[in-house]
Structure formats: C-alpha cells, structure tokens
PDB file of N, CA and C in Angstrom:
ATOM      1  N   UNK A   1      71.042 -13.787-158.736  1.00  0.00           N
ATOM      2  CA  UNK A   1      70.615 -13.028-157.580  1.00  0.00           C
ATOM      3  C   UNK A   1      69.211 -12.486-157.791  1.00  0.00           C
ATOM      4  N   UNK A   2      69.129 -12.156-159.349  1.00  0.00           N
ATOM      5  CA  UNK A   2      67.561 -11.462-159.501  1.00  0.00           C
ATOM      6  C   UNK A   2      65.985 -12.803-159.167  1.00  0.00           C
ATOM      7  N   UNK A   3      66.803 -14.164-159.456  1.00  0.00           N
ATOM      8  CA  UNK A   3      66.053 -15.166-159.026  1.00  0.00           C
ATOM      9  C   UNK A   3      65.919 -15.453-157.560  1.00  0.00           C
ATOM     10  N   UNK A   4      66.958 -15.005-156.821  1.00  0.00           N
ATOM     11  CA  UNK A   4      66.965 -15.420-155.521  1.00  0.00           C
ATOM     12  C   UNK A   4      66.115 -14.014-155.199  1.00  0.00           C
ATOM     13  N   UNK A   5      66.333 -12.964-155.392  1.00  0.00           N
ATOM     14  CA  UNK A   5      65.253 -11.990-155.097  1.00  0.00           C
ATOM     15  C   UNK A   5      63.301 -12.035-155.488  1.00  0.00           C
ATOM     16  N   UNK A   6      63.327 -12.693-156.195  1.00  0.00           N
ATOM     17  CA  UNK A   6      61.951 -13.326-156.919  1.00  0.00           C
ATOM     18  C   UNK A   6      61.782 -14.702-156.132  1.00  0.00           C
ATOM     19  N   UNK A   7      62.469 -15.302-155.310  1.00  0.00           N
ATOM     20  CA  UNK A   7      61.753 -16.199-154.530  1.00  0.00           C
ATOM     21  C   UNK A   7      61.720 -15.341-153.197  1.00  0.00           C
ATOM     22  N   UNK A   8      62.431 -14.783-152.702  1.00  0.00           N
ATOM     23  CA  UNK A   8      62.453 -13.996-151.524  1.00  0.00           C
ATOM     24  C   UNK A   8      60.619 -13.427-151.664  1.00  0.00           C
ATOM     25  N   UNK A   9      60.450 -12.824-152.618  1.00  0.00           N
ATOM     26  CA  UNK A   9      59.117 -12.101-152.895  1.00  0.00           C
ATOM     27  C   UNK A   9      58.042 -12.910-152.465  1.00  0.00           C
ATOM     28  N   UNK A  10      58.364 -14.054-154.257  1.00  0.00           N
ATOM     29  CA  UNK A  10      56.976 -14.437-154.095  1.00  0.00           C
ATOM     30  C   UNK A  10      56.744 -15.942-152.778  1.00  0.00           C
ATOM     31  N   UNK A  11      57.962 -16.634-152.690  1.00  0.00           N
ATOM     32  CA  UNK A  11      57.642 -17.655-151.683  1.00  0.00           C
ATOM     33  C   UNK A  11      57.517 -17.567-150.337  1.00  0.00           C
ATOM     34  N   UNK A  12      58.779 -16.903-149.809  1.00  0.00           N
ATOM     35  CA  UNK A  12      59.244 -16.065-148.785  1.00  0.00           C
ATOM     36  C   UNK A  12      58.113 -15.023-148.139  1.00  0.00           C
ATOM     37  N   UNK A  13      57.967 -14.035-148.627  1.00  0.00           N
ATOM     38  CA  UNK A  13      57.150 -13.135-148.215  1.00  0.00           C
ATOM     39  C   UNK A  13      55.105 -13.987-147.870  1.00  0.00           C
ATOM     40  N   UNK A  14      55.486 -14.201-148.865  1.00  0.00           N
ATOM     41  CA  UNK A  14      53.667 -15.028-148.595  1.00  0.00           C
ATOM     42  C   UNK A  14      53.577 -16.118-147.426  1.00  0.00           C
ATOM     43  N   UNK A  15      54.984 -16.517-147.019  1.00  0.00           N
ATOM     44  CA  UNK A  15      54.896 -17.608-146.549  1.00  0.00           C
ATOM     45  C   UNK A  15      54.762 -16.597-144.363  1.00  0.00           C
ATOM     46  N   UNK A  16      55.519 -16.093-145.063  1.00  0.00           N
ATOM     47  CA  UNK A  16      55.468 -14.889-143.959  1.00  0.00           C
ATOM     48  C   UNK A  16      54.511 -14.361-143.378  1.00  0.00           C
ATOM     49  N   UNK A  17      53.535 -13.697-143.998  1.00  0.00           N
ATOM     50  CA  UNK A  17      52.371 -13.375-144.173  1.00  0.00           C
ATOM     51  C   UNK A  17      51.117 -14.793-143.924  1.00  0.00           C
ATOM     52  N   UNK A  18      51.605 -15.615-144.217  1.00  0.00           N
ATOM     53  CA  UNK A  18      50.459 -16.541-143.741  1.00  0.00           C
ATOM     54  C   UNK A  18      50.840 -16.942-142.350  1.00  0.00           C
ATOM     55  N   UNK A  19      51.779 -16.880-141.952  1.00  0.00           N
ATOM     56  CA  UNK A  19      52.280 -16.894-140.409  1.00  0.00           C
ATOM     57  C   UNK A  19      51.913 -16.487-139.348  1.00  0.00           C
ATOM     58  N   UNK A  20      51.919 -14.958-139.641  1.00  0.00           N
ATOM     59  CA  UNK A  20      51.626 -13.934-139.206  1.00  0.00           C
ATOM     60  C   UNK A  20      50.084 -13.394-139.196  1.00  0.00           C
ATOM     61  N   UNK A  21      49.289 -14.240-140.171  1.00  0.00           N
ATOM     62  CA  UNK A  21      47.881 -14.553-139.965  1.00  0.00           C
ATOM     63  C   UNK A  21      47.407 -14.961-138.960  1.00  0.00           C
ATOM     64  N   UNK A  22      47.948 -16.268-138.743  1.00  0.00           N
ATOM     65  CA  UNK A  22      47.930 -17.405-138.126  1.00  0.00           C
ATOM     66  C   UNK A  22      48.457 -17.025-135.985  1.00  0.00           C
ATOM     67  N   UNK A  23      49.326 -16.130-136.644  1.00  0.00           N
ATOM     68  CA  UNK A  23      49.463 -15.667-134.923  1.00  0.00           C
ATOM     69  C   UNK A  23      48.607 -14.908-134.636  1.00  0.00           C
ATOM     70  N   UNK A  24      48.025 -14.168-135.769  1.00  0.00           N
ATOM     71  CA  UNK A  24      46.934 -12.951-134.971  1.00  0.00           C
ATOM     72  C   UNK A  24      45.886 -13.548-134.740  1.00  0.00           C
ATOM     73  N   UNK A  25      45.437 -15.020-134.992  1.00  0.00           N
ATOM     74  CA  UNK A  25      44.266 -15.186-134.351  1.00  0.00           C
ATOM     75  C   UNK A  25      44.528 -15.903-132.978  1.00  0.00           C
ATOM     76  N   UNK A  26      45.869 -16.337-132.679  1.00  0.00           N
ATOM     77  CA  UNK A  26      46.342 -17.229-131.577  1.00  0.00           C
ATOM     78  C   UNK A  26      46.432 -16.382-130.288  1.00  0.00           C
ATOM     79  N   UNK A  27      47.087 -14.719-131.159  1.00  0.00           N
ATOM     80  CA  UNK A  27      47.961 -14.042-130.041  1.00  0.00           C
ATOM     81  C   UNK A  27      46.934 -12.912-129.026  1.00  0.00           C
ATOM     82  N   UNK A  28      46.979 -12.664-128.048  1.00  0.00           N
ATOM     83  CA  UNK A  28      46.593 -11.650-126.989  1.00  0.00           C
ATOM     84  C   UNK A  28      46.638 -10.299-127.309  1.00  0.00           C
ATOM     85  N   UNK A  29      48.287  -9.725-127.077  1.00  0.00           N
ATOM     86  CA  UNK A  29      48.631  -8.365-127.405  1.00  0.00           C
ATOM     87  C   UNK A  29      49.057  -7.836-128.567  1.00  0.00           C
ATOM     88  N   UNK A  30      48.179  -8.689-130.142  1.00  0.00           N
ATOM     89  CA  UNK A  30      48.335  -8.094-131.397  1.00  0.00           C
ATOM     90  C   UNK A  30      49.219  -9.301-132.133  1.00  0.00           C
ATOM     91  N   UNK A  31      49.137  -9.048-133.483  1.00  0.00           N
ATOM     92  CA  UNK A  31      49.827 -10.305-134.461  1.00  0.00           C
ATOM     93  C   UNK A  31      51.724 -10.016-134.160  1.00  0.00           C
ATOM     94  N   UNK A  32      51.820 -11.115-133.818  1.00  0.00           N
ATOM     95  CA  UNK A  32      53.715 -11.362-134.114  1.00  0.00           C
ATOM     96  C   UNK A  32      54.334 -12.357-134.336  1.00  0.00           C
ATOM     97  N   UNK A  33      54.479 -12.517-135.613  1.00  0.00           N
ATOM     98  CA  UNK A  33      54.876 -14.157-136.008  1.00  0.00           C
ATOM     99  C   UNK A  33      56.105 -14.486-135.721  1.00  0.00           C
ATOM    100  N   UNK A  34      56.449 -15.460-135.240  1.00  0.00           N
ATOM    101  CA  UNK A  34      57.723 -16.197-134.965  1.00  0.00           C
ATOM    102  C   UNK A  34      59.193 -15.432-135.568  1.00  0.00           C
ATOM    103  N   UNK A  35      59.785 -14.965-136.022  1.00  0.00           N
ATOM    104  CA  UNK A  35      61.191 -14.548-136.394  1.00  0.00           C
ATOM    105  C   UNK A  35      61.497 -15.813-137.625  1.00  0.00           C
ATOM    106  N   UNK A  36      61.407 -16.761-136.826  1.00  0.00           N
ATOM    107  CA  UNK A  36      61.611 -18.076-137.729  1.00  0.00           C
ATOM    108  C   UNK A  36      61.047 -18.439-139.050  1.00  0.00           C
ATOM    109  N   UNK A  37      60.060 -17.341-139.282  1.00  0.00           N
ATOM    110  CA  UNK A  37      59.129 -18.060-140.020  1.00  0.00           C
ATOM    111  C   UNK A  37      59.633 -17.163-141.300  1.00  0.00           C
ATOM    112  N   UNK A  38      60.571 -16.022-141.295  1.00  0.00           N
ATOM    113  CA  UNK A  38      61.588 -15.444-142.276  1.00  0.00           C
ATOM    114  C   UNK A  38      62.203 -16.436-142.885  1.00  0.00           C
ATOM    115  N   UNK A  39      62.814 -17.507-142.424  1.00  0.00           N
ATOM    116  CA  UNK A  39      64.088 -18.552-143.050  1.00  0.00           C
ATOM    117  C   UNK A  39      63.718 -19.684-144.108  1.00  0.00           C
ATOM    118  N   UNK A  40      62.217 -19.610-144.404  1.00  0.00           N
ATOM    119  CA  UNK A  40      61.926 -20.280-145.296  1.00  0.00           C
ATOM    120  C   UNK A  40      62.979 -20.482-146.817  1.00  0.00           C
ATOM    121  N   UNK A  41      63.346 -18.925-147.194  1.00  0.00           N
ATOM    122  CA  UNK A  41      63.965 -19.075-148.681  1.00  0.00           C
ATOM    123  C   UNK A  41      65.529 -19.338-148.006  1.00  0.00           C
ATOM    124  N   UNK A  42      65.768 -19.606-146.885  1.00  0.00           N
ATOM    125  CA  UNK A  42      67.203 -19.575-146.750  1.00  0.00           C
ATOM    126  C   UNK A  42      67.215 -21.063-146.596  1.00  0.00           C
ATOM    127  N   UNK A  43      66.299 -21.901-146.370  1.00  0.00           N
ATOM    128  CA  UNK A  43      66.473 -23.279-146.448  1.00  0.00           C
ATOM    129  C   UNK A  43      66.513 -23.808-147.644  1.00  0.00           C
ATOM    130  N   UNK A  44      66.163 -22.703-148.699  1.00  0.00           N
ATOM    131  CA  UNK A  44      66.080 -22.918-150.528  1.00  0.00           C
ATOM    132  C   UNK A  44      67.779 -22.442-150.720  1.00  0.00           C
ATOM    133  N   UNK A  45      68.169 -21.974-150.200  1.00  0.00           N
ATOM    134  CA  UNK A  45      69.408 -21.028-150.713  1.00  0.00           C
ATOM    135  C   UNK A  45      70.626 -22.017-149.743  1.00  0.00           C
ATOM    136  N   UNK A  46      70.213 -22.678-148.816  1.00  0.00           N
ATOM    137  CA  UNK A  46      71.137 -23.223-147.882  1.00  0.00           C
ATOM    138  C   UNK A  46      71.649 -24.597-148.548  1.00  0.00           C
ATOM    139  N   UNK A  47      70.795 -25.058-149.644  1.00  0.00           N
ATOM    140  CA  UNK A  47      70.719 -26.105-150.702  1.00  0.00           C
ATOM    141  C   UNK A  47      71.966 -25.434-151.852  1.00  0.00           C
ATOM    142  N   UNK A  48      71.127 -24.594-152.796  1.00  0.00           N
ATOM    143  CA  UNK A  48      71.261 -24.301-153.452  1.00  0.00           C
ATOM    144  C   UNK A  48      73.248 -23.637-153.402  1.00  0.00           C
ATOM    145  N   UNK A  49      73.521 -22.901-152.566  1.00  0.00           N
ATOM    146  CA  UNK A  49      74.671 -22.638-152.730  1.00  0.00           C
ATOM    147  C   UNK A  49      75.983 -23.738-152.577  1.00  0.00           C
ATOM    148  N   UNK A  50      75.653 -24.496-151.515  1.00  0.00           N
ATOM    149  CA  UNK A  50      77.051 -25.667-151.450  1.00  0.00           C
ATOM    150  C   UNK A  50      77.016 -26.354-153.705  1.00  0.00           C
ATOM    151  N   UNK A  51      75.655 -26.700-153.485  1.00  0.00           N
ATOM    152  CA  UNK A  51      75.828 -27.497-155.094  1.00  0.00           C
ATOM    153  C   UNK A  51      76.586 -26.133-156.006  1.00  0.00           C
ATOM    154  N   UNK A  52      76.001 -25.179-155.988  1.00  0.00           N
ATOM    155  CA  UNK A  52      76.808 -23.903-157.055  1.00  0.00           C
ATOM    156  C   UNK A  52      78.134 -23.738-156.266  1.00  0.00           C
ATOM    157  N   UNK A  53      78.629 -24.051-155.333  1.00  0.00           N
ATOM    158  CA  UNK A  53      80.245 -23.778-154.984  1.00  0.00           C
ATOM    159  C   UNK A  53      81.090 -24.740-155.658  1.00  0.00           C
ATOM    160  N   UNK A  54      80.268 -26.091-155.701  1.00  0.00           N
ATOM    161  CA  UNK A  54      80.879 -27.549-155.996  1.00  0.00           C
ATOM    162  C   UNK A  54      80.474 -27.779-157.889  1.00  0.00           C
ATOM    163  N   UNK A  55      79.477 -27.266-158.182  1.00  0.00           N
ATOM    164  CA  UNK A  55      79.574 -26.560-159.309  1.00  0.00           C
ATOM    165  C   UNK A  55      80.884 -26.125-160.621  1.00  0.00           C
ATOM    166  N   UNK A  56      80.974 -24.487-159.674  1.00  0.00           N
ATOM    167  CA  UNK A  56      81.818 -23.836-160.448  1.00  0.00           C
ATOM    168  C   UNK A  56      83.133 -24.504-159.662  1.00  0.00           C
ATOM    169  N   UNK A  57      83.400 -24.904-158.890  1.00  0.00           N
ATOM    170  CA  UNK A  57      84.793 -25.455-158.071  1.00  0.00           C
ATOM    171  C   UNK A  57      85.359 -26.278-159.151  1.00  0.00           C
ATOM    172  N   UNK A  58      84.644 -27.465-159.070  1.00  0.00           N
ATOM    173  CA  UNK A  58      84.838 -28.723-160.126  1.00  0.00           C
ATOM    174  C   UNK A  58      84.452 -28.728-161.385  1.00  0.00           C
ATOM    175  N   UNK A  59      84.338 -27.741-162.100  1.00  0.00           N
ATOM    176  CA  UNK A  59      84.227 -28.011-163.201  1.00  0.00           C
ATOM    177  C   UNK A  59      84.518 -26.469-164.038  1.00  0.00           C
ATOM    178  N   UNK A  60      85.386 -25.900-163.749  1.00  0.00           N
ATOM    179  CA  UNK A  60      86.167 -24.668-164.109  1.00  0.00           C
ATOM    180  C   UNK A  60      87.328 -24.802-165.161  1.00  0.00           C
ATOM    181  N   UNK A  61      87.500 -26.450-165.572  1.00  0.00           N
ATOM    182  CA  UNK A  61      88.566 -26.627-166.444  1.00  0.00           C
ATOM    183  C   UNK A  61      87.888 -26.658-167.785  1.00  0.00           C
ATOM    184  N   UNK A  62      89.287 -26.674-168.849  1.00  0.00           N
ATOM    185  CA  UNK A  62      88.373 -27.435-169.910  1.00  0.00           C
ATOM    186  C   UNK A  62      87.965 -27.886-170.480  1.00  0.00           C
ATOM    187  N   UNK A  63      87.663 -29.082-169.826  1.00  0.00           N
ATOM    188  CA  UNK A  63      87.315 -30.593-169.864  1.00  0.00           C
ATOM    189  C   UNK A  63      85.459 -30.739-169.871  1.00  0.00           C
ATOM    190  N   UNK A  64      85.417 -29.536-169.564  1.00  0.00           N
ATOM    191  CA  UNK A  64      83.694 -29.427-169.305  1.00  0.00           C
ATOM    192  C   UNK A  64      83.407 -28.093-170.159  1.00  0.00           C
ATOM    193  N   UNK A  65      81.790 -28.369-170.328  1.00  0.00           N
ATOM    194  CA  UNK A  65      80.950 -27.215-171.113  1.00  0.00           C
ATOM    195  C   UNK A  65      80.948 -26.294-170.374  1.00  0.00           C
ATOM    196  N   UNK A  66      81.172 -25.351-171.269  1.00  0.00           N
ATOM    197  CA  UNK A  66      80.858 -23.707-170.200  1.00  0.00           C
ATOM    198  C   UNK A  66      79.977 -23.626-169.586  1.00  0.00           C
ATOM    199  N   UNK A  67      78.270 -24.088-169.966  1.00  0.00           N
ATOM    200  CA  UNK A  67      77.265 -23.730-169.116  1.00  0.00           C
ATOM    201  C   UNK A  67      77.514 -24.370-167.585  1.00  0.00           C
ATOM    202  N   UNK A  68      78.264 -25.373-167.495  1.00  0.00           N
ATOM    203  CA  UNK A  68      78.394 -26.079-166.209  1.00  0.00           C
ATOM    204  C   UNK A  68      78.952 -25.172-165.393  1.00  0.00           C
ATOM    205  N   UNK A  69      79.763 -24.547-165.469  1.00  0.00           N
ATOM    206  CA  UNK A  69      80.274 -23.243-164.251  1.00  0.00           C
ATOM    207  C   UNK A  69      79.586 -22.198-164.024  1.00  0.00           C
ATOM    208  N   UNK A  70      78.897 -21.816-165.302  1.00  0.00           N
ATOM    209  CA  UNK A  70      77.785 -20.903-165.390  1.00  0.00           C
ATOM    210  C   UNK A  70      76.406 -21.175-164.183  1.00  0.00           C
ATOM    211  N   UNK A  71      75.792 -22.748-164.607  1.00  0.00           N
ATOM    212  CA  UNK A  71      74.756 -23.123-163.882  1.00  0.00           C
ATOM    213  C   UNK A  71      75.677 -22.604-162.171  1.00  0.00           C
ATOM    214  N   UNK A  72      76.429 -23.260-162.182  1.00  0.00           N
ATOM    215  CA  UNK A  72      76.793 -22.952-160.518  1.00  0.00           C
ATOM    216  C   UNK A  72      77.276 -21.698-160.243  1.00  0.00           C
ATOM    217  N   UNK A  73      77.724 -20.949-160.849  1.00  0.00           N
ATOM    218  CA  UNK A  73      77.503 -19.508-160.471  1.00  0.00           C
ATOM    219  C   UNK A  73      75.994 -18.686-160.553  1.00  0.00           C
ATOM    220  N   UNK A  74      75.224 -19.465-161.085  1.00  0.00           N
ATOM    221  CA  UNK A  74      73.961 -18.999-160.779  1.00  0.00           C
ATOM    222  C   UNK A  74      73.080 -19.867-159.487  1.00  0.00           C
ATOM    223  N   UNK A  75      73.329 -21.061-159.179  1.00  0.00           N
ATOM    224  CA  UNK A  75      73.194 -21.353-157.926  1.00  0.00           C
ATOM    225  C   UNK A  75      73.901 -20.717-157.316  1.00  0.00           C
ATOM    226  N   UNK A  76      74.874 -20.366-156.813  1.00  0.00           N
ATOM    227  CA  UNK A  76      75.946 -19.453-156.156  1.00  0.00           C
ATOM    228  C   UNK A  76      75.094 -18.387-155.374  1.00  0.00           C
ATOM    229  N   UNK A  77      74.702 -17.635-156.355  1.00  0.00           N
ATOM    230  CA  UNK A  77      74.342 -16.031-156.609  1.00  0.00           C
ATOM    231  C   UNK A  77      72.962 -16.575-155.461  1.00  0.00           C
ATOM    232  N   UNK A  78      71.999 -17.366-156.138  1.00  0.00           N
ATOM    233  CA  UNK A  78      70.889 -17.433-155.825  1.00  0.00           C
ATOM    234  C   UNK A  78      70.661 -17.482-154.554  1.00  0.00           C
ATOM    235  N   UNK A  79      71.708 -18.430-154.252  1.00  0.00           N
ATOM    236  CA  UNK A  79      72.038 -19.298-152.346  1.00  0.00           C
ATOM    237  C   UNK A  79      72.266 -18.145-151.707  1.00  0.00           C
ATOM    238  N   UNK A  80      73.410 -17.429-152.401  1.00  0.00           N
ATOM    239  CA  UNK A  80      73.923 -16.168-151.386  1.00  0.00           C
ATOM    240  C   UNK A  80      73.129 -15.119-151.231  1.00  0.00           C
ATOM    241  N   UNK A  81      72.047 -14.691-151.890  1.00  0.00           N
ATOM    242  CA  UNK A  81      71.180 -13.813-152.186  1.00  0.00           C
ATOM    243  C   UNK A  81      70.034 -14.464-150.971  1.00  0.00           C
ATOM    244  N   UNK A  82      69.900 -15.332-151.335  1.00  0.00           N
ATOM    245  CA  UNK A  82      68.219 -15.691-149.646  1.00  0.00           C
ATOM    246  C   UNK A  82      69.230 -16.031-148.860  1.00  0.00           C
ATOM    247  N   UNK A  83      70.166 -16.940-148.733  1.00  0.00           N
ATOM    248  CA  UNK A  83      70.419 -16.653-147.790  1.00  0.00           C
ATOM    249  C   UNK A  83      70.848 -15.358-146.917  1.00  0.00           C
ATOM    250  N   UNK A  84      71.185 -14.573-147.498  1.00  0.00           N
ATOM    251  CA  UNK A  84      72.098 -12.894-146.862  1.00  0.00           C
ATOM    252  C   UNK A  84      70.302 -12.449-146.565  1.00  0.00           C
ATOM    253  N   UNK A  85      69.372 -12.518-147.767  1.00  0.00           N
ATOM    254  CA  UNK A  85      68.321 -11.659-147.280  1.00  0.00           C
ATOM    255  C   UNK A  85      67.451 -11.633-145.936  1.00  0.00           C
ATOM    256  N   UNK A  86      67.795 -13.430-145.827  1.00  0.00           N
ATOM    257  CA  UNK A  86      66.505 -14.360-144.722  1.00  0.00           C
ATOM    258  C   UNK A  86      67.719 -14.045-143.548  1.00  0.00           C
ATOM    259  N   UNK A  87      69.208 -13.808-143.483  1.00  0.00           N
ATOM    260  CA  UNK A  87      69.497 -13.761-142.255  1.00  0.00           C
ATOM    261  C   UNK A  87      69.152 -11.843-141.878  1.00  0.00           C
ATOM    262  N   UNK A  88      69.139 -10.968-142.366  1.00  0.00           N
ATOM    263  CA  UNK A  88      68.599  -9.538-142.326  1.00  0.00           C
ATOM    264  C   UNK A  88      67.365  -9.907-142.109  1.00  0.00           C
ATOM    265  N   UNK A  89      66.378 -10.198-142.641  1.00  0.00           N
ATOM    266  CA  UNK A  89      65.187 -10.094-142.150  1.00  0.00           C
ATOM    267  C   UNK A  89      64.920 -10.856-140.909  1.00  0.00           C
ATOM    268  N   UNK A  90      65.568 -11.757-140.730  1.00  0.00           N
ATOM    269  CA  UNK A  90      65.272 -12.706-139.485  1.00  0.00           C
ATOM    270  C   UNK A  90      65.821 -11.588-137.933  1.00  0.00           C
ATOM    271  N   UNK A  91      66.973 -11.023-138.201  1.00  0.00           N
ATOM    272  CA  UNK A  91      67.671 -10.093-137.675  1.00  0.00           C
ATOM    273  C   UNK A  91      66.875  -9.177-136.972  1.00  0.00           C
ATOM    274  N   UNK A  92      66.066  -8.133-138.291  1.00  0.00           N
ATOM    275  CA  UNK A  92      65.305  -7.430-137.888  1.00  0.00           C
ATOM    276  C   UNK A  92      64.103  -7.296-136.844  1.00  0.00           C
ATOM    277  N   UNK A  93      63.415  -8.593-137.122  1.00  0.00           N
ATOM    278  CA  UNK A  93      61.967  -9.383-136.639  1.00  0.00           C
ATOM    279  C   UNK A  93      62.674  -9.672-135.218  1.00  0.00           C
ATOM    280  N   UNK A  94      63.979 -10.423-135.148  1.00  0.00           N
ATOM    281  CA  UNK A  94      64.059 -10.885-133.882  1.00  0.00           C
ATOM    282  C   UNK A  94      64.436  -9.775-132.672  1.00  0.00           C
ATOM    283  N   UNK A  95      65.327  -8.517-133.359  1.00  0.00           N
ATOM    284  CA  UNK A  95      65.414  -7.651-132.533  1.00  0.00           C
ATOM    285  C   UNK A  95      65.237  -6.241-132.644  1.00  0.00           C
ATOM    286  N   UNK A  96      63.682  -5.894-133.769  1.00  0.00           N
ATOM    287  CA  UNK A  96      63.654  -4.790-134.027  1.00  0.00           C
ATOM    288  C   UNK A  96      62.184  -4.160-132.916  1.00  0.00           C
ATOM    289  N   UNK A  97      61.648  -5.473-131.983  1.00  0.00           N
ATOM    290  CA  UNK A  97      60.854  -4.179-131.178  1.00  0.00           C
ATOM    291  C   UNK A  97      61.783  -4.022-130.137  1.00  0.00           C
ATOM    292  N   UNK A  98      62.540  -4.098-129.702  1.00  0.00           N
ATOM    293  CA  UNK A  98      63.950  -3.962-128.726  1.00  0.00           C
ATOM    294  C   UNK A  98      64.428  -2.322-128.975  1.00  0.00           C
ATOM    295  N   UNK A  99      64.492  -2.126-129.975  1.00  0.00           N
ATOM    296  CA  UNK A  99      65.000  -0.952-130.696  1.00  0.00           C
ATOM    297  C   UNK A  99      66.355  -0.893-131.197  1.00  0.00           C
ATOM    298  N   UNK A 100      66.838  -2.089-131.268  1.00  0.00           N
ATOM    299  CA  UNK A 100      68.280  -2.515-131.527  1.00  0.00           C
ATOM    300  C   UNK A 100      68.563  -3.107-133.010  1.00  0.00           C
ATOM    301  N   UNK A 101      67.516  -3.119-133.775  1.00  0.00           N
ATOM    302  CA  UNK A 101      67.562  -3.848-135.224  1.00  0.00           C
ATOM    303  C   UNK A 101      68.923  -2.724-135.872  1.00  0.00           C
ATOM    304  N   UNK A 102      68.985  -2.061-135.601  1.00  0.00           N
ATOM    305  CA  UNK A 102      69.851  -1.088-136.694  1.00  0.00           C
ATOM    306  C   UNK A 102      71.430  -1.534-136.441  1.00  0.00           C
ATOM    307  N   UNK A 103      71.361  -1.172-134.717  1.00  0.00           N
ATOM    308  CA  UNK A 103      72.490  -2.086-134.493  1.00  0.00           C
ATOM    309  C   UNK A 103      73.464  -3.621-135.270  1.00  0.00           C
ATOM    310  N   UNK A 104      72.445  -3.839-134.622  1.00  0.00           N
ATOM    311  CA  UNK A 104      72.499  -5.921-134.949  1.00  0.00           C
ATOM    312  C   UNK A 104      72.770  -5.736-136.380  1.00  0.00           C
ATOM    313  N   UNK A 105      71.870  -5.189-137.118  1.00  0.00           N
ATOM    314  CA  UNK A 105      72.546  -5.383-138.607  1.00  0.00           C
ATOM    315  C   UNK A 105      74.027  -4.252-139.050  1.00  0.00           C
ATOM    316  N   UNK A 106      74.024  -3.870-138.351  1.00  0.00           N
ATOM    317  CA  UNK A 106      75.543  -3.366-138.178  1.00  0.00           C
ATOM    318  C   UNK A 106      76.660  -3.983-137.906  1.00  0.00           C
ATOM    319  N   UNK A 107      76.086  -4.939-136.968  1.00  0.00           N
ATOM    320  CA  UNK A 107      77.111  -5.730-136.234  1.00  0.00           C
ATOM    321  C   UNK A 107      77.537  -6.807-137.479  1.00  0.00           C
ATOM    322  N   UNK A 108      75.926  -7.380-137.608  1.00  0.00           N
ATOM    323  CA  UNK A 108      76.242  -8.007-138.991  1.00  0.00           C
ATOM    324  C   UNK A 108      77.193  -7.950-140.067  1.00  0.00           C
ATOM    325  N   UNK A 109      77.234  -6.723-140.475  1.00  0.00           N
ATOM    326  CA  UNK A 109      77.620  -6.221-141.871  1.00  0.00           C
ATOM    327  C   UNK A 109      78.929  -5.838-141.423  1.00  0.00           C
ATOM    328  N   UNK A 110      79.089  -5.490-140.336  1.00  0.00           N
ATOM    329  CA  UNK A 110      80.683  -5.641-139.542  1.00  0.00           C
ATOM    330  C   UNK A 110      81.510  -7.083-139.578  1.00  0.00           C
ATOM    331  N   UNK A 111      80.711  -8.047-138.648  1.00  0.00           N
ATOM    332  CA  UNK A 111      81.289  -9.133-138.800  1.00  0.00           C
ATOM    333  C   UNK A 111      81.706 -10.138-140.281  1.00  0.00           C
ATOM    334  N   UNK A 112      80.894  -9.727-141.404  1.00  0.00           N
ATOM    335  CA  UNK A 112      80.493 -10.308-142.436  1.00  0.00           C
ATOM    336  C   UNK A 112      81.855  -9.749-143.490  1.00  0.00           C
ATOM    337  N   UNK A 113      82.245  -8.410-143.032  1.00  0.00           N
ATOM    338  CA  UNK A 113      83.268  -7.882-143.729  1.00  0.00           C
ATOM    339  C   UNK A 113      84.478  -8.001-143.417  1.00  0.00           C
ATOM    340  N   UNK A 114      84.363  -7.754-142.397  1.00  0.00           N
ATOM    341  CA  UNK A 114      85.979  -8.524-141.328  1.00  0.00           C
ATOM    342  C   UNK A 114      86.120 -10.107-141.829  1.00  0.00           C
ATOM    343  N   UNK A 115      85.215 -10.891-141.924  1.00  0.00           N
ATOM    344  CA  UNK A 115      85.277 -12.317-142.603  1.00  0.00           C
ATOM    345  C   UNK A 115      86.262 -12.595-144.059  1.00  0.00           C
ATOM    346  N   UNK A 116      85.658 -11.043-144.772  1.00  0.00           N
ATOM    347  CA  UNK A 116      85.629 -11.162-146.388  1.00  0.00           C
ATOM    348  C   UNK A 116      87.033 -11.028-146.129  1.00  0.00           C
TER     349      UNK A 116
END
C-alpha cells in the first residue's frame, strides 16, 4: 500500500498537474482539468490487483515458495490502494464545485461497507 501511495504521488499527481496546465491555457473561466485525468494510477492498480488476487488465490498451498503469495499480496495492497485513492479523488474533482463532494464520498464509503 506504501508503494501504491508513492505512485499515487509521484505519477498520479504530476500527471494531474500537467493536465490541469494544459486546461488553463485552453480554458475561459480559470484552469479545470477533466476529473478523468485523476484515474491514471487506477489504470496501474486496475492491472495490478486481478494478477495479486490470482496470485495469492493460486498459490497459497504448499506446493509453492512463500514469496509467491507474498508477491500477490503486495500486488493486492498496491491495486487496492490507487485504485480506492483515484476513485476518491476522481469523486471529489467531479462533484466538489457542486458542494456535494463530502456527500458523494459518504455515499461511497457507505456503499463500499455495506459491500464488505
């Protein structure tokens, strides 16, 4: 998770930021980059977690090296980590000049637990 937080930073965020460059010279009434342009590390993490489920799934016996369940619980972590972060931030961006971001991620963290 501390890796999936260190791409959130350094890939994620910059990638964000160059976006959001890029609209302020396009846009009229001030810079506002796409919402979309958050989901970058979740397309890293949207990878990354099915292989760490299929990972630690299949190879939990012991017939295999320990690091092999290990590696996929650290894909696991990583996937679930951008992904959970890039859908909150995407959240926010898409409905926080509304004044409803607090909500929505409520709703979120509602629906997400009722799931669990």
């Amino acid at each position: 998770m501390v890796c999936g937080g260190i791409v959130n930073v350094f890939i994620g965020q910059p990638f964000y930021r160059r976006q959001l460059r890029k609209a302020a010279y396009e846009a009229i009434d001030g810079p506002n980059a796409a919402p979309e342009a958050r989901l970058l590390p979740m397309m890293i993490g949207s990878i990354a977690f099915p292989i760490g489920l299929f990972l630690f799934g299949w190879t939990s016996s012991i017939n295999f090296h320990w690091i092999i369940p290990c590696l996929g619980i650290f894909l696991l972590g990583f996937g679930y980590f951008t992904i959970y972060q890039a859908v909150f931030n995407y959240l926010i961006d898409t409905f926080g000049t509304r004044g409803i971001a607090a909500s929505t991620v409520a709703a979120c963290s509602f629906t997400r637990s009722l799931a669990a």
